[in-house]
N, C-alpha and C. Protein backbone atom coordinates (compact mmCIF):
# COMPACT_ATOMS: atom_id res chain seq x y z
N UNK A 1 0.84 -1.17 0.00
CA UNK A 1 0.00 0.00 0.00
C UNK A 1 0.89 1.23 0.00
N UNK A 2 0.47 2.15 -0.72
CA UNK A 2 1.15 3.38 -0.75
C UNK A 2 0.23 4.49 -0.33
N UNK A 3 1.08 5.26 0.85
CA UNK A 3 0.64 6.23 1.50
C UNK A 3 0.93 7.90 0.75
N UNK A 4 0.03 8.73 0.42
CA UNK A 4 0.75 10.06 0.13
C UNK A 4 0.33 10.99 1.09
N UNK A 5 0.88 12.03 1.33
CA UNK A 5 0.63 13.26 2.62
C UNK A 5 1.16 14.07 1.54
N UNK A 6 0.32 15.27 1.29
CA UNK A 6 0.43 16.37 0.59
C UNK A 6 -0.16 17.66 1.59
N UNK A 7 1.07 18.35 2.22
CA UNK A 7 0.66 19.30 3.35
C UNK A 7 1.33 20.37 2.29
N UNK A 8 0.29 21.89 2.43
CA UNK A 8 0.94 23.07 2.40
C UNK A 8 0.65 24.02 3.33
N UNK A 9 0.81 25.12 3.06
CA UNK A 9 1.30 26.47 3.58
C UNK A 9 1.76 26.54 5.07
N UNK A 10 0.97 26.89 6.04
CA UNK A 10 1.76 27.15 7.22
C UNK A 10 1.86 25.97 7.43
N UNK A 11 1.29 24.97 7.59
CA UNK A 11 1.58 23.62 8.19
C UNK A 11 2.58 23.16 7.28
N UNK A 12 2.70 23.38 6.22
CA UNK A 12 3.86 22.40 5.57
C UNK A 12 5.46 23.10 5.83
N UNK A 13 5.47 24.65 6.30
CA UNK A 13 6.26 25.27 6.92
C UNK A 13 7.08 24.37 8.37
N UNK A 14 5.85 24.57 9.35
CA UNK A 14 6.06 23.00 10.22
C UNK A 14 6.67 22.25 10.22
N UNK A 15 6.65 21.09 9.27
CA UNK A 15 6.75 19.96 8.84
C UNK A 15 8.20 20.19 8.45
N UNK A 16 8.23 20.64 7.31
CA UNK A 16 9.68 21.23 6.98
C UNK A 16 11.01 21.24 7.45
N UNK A 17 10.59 21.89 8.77
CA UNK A 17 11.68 22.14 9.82
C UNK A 17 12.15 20.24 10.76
N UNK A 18 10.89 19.66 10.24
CA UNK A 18 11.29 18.16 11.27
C UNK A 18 11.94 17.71 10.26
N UNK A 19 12.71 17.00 11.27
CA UNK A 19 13.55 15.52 10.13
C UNK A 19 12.88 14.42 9.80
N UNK A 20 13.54 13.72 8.94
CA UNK A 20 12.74 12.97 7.93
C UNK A 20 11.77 12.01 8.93
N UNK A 21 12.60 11.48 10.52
CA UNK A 21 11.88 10.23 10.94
C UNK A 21 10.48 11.11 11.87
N UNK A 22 10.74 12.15 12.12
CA UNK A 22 10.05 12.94 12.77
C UNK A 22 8.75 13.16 11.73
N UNK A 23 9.17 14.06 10.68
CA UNK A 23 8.15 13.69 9.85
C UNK A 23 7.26 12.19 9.37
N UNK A 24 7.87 11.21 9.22
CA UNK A 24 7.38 10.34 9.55
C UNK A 24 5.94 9.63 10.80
N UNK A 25 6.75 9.85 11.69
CA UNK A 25 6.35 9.17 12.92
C UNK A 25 5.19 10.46 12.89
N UNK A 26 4.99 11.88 12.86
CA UNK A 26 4.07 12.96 12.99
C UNK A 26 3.01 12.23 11.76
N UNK A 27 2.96 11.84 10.61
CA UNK A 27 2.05 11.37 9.66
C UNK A 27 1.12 9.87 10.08
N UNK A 28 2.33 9.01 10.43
CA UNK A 28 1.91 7.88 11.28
C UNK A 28 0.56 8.23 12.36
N UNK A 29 1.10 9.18 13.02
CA UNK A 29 0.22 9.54 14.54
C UNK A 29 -1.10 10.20 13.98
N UNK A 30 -0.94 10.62 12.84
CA UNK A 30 -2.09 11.39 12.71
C UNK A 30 -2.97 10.63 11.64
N UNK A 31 -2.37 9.64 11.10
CA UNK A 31 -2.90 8.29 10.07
C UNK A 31 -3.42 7.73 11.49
N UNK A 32 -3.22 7.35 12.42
CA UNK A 32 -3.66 6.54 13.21
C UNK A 32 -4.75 7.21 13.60
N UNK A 33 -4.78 8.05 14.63
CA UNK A 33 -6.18 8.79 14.30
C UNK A 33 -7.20 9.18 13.68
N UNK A 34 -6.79 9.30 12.54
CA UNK A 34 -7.65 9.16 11.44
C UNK A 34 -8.20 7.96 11.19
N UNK A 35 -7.46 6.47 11.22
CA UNK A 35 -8.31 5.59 10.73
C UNK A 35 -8.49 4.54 11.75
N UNK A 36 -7.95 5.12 13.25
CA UNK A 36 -8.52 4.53 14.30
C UNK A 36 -7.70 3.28 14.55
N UNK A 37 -6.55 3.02 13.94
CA UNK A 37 -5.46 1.75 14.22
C UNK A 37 -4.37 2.69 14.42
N UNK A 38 -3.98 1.69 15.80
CA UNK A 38 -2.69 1.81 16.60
C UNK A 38 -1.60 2.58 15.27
N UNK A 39 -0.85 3.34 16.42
CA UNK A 39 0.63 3.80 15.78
C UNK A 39 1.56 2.60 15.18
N UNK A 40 1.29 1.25 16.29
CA UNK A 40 2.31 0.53 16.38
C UNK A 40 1.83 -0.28 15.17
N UNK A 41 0.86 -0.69 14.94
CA UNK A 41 0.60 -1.74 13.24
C UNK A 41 0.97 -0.62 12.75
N UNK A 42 0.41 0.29 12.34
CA UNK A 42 0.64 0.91 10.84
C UNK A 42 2.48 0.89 11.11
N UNK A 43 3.00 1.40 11.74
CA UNK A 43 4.55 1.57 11.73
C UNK A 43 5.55 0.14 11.26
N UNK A 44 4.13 -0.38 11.95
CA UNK A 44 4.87 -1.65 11.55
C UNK A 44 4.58 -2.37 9.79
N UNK A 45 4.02 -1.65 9.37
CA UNK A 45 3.37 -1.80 7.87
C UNK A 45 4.28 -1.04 6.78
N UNK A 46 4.41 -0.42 7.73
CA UNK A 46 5.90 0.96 7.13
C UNK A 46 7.11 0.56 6.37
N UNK A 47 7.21 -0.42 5.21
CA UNK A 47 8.32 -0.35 4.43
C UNK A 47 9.41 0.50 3.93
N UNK A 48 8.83 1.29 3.73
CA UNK A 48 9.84 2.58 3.15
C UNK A 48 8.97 3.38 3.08
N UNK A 49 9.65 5.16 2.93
CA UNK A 49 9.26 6.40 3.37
C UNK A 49 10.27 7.30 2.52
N UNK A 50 9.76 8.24 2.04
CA UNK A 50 10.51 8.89 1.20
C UNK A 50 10.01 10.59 1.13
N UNK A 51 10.53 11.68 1.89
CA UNK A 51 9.89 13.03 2.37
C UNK A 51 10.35 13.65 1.00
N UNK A 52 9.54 14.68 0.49
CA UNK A 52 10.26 15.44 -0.32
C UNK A 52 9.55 16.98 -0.05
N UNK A 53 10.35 17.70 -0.05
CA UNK A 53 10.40 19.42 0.40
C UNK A 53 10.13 20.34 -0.83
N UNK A 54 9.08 20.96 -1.44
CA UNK A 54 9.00 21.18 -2.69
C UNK A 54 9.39 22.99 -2.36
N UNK A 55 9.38 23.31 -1.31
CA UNK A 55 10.04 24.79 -0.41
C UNK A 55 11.39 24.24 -0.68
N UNK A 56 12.05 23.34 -0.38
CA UNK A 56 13.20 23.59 -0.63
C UNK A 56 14.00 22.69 -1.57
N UNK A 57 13.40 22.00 -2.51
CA UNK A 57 13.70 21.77 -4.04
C UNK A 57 14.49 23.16 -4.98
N UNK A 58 15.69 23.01 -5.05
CA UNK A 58 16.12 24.01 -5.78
C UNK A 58 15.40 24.14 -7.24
N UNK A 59 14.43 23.53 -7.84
CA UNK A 59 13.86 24.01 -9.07
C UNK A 59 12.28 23.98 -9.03
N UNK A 60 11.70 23.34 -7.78
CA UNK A 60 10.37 23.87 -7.89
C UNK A 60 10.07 25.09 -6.82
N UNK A 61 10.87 25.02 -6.15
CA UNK A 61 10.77 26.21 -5.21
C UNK A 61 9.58 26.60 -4.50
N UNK A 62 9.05 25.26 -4.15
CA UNK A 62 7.35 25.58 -3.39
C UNK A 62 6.52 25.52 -4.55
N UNK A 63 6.75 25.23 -6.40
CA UNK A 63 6.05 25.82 -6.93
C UNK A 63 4.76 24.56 -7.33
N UNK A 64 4.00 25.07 -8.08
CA UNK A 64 2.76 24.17 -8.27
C UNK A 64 2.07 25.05 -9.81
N UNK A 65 2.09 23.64 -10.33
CA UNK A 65 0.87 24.08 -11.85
C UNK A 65 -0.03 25.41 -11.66
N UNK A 66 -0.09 26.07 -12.44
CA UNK A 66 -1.46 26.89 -12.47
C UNK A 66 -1.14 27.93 -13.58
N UNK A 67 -2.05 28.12 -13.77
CA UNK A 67 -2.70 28.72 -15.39
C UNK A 67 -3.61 29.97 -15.10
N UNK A 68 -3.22 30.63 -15.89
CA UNK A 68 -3.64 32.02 -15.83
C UNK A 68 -5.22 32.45 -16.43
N UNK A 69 -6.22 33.06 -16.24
CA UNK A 69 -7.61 33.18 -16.51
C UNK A 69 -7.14 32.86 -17.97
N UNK A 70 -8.35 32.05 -18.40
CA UNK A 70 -8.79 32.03 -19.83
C UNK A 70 -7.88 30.98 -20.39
N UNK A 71 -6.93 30.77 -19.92
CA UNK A 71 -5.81 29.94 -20.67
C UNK A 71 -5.75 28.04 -20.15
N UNK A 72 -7.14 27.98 -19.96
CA UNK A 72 -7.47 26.44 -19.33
C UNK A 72 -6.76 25.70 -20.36
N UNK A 73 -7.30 25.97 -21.59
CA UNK A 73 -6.62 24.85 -22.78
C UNK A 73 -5.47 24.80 -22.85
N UNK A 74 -4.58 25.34 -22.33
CA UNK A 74 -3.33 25.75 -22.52
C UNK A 74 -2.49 24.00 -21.66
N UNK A 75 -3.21 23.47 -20.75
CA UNK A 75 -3.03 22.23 -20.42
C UNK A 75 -3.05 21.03 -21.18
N UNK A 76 -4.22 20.85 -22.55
CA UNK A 76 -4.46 20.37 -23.41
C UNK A 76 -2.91 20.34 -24.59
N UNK A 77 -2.43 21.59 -24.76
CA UNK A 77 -1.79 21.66 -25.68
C UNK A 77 -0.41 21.17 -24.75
N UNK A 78 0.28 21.39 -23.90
CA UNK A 78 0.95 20.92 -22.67
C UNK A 78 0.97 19.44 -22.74
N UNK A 79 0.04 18.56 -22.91
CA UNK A 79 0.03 17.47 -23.36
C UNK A 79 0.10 16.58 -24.39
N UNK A 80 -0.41 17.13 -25.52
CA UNK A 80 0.22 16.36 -26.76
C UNK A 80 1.28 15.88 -27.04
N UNK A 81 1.79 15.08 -27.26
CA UNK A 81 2.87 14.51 -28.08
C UNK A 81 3.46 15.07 -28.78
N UNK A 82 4.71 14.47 -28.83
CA UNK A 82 5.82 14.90 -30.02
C UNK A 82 6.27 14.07 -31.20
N UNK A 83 5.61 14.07 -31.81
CA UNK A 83 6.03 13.27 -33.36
C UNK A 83 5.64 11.79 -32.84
N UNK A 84 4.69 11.72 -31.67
CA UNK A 84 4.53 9.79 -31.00
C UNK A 84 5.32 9.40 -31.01
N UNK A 85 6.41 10.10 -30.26
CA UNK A 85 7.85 9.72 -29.75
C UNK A 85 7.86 10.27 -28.16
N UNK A 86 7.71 11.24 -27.77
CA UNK A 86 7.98 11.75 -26.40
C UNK A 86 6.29 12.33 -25.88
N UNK A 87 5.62 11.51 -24.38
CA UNK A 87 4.77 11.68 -24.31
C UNK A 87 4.89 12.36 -23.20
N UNK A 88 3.83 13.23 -22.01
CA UNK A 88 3.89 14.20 -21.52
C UNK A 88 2.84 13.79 -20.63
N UNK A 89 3.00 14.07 -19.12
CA UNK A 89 1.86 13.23 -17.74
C UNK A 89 3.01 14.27 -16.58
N UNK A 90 1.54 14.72 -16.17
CA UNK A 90 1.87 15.26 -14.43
C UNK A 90 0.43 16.38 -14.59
N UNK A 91 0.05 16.88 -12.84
CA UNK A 91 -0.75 17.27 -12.72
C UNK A 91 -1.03 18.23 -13.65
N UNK A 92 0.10 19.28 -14.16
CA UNK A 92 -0.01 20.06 -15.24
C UNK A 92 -0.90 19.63 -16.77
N UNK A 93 -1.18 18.15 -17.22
CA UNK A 93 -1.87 18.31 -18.06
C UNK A 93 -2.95 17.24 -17.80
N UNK A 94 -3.63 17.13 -16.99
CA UNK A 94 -4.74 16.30 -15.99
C UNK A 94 -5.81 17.09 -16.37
N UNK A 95 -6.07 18.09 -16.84
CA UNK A 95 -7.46 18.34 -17.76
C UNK A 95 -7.88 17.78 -18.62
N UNK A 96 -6.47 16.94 -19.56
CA UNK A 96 -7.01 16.49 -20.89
C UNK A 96 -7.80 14.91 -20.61
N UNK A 97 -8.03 14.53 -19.22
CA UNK A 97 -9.01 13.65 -18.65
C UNK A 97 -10.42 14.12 -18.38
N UNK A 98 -11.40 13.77 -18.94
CA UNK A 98 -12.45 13.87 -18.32
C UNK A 98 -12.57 13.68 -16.92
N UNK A 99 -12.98 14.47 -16.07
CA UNK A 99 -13.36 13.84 -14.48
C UNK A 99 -11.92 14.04 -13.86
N UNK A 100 -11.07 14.67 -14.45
CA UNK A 100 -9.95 14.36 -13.61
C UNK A 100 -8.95 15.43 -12.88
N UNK A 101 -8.46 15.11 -11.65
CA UNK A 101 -8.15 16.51 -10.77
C UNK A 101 -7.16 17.20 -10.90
N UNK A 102 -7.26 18.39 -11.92
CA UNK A 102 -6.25 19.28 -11.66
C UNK A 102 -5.45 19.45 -10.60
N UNK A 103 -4.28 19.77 -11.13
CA UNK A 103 -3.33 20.21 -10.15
C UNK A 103 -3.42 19.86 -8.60
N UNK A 104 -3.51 18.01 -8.89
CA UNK A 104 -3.51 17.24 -7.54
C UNK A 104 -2.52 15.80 -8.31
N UNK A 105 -2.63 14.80 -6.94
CA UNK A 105 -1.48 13.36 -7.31
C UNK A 105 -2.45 12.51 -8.06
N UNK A 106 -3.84 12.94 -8.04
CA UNK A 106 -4.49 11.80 -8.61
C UNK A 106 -4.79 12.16 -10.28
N UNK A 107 -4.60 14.07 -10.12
CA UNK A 107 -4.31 14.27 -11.29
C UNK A 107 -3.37 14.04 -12.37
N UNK A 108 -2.45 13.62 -11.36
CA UNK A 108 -0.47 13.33 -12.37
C UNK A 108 -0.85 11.39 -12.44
N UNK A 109 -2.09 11.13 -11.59
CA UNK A 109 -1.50 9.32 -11.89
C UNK A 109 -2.83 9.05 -13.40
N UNK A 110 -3.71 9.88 -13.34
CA UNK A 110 -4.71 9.68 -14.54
C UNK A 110 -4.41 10.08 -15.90
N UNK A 111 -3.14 11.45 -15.75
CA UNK A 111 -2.32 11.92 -16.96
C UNK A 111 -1.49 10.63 -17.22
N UNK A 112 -0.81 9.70 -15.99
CA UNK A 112 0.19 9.14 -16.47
C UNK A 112 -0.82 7.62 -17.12
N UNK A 113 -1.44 7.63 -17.19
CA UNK A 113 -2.50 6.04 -17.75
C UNK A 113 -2.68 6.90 -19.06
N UNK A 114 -3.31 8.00 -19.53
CA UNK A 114 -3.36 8.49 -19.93
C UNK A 114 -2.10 8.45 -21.27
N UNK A 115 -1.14 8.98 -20.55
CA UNK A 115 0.27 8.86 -21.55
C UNK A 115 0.49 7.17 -21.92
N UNK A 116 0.71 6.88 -21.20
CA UNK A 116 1.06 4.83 -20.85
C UNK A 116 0.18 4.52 -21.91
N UNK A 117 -0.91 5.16 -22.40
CA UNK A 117 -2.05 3.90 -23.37
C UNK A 117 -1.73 5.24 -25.02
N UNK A 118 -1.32 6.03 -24.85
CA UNK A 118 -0.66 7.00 -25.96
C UNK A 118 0.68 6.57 -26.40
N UNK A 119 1.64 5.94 -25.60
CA UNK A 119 2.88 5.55 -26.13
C UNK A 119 2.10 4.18 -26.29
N UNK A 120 1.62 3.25 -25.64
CA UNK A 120 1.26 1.55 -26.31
C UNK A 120 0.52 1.68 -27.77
N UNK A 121 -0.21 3.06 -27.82
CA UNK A 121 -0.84 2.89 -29.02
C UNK A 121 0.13 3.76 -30.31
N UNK A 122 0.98 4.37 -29.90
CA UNK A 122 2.39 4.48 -30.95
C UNK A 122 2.92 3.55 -31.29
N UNK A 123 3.14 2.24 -30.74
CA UNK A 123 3.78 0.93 -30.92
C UNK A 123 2.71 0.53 -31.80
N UNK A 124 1.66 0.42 -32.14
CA UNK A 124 0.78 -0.06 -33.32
C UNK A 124 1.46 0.47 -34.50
N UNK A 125 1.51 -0.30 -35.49
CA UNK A 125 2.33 -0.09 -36.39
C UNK A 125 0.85 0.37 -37.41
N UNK A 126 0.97 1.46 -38.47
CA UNK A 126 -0.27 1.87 -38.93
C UNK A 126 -0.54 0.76 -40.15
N UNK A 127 0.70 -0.02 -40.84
CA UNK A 127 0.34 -1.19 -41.68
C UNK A 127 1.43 -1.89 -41.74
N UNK A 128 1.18 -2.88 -41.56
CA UNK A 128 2.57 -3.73 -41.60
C UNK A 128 3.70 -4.15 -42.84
N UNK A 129 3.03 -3.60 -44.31
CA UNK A 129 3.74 -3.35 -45.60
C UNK A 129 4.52 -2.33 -44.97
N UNK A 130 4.25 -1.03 -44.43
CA UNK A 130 5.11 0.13 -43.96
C UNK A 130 6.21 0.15 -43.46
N UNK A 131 6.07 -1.04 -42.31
CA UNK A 131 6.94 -1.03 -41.25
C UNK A 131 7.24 -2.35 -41.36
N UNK A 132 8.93 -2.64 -41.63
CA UNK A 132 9.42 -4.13 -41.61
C UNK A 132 9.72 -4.55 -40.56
N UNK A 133 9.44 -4.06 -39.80
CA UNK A 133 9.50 -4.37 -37.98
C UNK A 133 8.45 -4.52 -37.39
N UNK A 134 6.79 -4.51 -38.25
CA UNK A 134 5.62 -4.37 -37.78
C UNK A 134 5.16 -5.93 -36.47
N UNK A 135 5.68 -7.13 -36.68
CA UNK A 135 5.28 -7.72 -35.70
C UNK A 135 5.83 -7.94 -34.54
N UNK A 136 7.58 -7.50 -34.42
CA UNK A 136 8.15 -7.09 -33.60
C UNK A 136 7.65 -6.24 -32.20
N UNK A 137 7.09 -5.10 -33.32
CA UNK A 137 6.59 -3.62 -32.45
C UNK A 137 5.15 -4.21 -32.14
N UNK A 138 4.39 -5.20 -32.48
CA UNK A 138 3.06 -5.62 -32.30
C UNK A 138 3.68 -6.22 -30.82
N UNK A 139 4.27 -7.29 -30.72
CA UNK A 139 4.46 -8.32 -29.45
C UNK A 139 5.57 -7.14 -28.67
N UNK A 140 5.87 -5.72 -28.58
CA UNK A 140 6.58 -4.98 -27.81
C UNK A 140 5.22 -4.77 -27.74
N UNK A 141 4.67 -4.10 -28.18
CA UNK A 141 3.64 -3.24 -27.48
C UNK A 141 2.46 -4.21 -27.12
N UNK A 142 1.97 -5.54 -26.92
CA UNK A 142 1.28 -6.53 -26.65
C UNK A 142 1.70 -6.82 -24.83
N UNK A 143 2.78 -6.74 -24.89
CA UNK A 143 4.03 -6.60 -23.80
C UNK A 143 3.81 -6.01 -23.05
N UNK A 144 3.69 -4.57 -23.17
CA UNK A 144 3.63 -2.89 -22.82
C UNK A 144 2.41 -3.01 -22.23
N UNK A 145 1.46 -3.37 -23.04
CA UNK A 145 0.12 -3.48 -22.93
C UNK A 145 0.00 -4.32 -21.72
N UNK A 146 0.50 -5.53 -21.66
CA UNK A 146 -0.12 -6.41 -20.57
C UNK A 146 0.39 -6.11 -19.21
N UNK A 147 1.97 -5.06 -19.60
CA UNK A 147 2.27 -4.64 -18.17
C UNK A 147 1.46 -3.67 -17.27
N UNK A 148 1.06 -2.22 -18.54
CA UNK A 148 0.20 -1.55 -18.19
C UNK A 148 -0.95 -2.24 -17.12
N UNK A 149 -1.38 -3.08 -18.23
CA UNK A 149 -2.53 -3.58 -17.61
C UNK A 149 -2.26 -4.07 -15.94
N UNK A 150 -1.40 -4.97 -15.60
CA UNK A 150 -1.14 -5.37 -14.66
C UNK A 150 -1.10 -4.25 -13.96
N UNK A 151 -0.50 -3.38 -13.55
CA UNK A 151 -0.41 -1.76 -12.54
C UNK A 151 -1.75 -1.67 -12.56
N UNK A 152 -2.50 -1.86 -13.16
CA UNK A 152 -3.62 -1.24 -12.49
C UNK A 152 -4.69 -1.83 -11.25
């Protein structure tokens, strides 16, 4: 199971200042409360933990997606492809989902299914006279496909 904690402004100020196990054990205590099981199971469920500081990331600098009035589509175009070679997923283009949450984690994991079934369907070869590699790239992307599938 994977846990996410997405804290900002003054509280994520807070947080900030603790060290990593501190931060930890503070998420634990307050997961436990929340879902009413001991500190000590969930801690003990606790595989790995991984904090990241987006205040003090030297290139996001606290920062977060957002788009200026009128320029919603501007996420749409943010997402397209490049020649169906280089595909493009994070909360930044999570509009081009129906139903799906901007500039949040569930927005960057629906962009990334999203991209994942845009690169498997680049591996379709458009006719196999075209491409002398066409059944190759069929059983790669058959592959691709069944891994996808499996993650979900």
């Amino acid at each position: 199971m994977i846990w996410i904690a997405y804290i900002t402004a003054i509280r994520a100020r807070e947080v900030d200042v603790l060290q990593a196990r501190q931060a930890v054990d503070l998420a634990l205590g307050e997961l436990s409360q929340l879902l009413g099981v001991t500190y000590n199971r969930l801690s003990a469920c606790l595989v790995a933990s991984q904090r990241v500081s987006w205040a003090q990331d030297e290139f996001a600098s606290g920062g977060y997606a957002t788009v200026a009035v009128g320029k919603h589509t501007s996420r749409d175009l943010v997402a397209q492809p490049v020649q169906n070679i280089v595909f493009f997923a994070g909360e930044h283009t999570a509009c081009v989902e129906v139903g799906s949450n901007v500039q949040t984690v569930h927005g960057a994991y629906d962009s990334g299914l999203r991209a994942a079934k845009q690169c498997i369907s680049s591996l379709q070869p458009q006719s196999s006279t075209s491409c002398p590699v066409g059944p190759a790239i069929r059983l790669q992307s058959r592959q691709a496909e069944t891994l996808y599938r499996s993650a979900l």
